[in-house]
Protein backbone atom coordinates (compact mmCIF):
# COMPACT_ATOMS: atom_id res chain seq x y z
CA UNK A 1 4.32 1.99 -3.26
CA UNK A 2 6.68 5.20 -4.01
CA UNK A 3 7.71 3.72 -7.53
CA UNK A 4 4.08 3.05 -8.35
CA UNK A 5 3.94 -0.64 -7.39
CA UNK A 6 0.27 -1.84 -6.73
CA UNK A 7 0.39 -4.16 -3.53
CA UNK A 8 -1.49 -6.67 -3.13
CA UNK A 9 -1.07 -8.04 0.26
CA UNK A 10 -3.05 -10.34 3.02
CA UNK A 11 -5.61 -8.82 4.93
CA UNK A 12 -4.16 -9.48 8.15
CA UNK A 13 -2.01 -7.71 10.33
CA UNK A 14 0.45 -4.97 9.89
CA UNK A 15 -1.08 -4.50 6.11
CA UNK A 16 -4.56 -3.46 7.43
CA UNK A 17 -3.03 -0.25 9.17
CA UNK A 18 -0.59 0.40 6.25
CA UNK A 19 -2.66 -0.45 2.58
CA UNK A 20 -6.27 1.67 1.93
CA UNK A 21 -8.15 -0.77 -0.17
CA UNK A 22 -8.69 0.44 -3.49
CA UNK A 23 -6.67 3.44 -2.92
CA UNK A 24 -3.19 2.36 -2.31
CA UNK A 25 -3.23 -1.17 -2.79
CA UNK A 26 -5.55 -4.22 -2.70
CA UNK A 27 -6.14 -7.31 0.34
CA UNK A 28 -6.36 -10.70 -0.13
CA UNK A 29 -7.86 -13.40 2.12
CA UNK A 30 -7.54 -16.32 0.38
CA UNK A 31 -5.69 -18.19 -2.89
CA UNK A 32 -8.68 -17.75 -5.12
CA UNK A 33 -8.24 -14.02 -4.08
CA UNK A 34 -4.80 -13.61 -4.41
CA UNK A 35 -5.10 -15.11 -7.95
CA UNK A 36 -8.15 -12.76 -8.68
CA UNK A 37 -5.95 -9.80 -7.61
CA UNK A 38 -2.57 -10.40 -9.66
CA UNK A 39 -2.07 -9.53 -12.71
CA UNK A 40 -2.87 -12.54 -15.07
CA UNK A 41 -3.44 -10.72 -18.42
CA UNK A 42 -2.31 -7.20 -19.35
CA UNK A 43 -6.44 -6.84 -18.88
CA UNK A 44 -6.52 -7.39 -15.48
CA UNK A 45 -3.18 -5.23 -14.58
CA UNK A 46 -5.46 -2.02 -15.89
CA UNK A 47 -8.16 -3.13 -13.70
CA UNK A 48 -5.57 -3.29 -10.67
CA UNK A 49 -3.87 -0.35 -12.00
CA UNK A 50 -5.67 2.99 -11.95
CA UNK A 51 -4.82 5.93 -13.15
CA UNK A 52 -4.23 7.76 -9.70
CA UNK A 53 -1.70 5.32 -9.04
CA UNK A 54 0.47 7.86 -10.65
CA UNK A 55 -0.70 10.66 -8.61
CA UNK A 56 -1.65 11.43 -4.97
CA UNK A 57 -2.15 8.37 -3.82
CA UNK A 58 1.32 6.74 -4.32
CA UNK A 59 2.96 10.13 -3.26
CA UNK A 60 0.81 10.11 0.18
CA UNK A 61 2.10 6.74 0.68
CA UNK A 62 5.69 7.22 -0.27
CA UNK A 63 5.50 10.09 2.05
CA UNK A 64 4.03 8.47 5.38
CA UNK A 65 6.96 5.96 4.43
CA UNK A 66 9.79 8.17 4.03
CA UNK A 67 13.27 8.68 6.27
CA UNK A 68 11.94 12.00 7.26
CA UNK A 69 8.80 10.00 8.75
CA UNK A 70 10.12 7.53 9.98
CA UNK A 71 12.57 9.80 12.02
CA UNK A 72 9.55 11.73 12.80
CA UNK A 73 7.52 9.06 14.82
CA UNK A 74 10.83 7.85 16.58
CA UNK A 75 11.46 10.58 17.67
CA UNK A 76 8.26 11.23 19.30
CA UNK A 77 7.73 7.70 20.50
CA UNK A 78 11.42 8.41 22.30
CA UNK A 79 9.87 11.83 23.73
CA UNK A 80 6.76 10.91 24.56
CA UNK A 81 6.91 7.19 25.07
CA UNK A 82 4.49 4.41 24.08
């Protein structure tokens, strides 16, 4: 997501708390899905694509993902517990 990467990813699981559909990425549920979603002609990559991929959208998500966070939410899981 931080190097602009569109993901596509099931809609299921970890994915639904991590991927905002249409904003940062796109869910699948099934083949014909995952097939509708990938990028088949240079056509359907600008459809999947938008422009704000290249603004606050991918830098929101490479920020809740960074060391920094991550050391963040650690660290308060080990101070505050579960």
């Amino acid at each position: 997501m931080g190097a602009g990467c569109v993901p596509v990813v099931f809609r299921g699981g970890g994915p639904l708390e991590i991927v905002e559909e249409g904003r940062t990425g796109y869910f699948f549920s099934s083949v014909k899905e995952l097939l509708a979603a990938t990028c088949s002609t240079p056509a359907s990559c600008a459809r999947i694509r938008p422009r704000r991929w290249s603004g606050a959208g991918r830098v929101a998500a490479a920020q809740r993902f960074s060391d920094t966070a991550f050391a963040e939410r650690l660290t308060a899981l080990a101070v505050n517990g579960l």
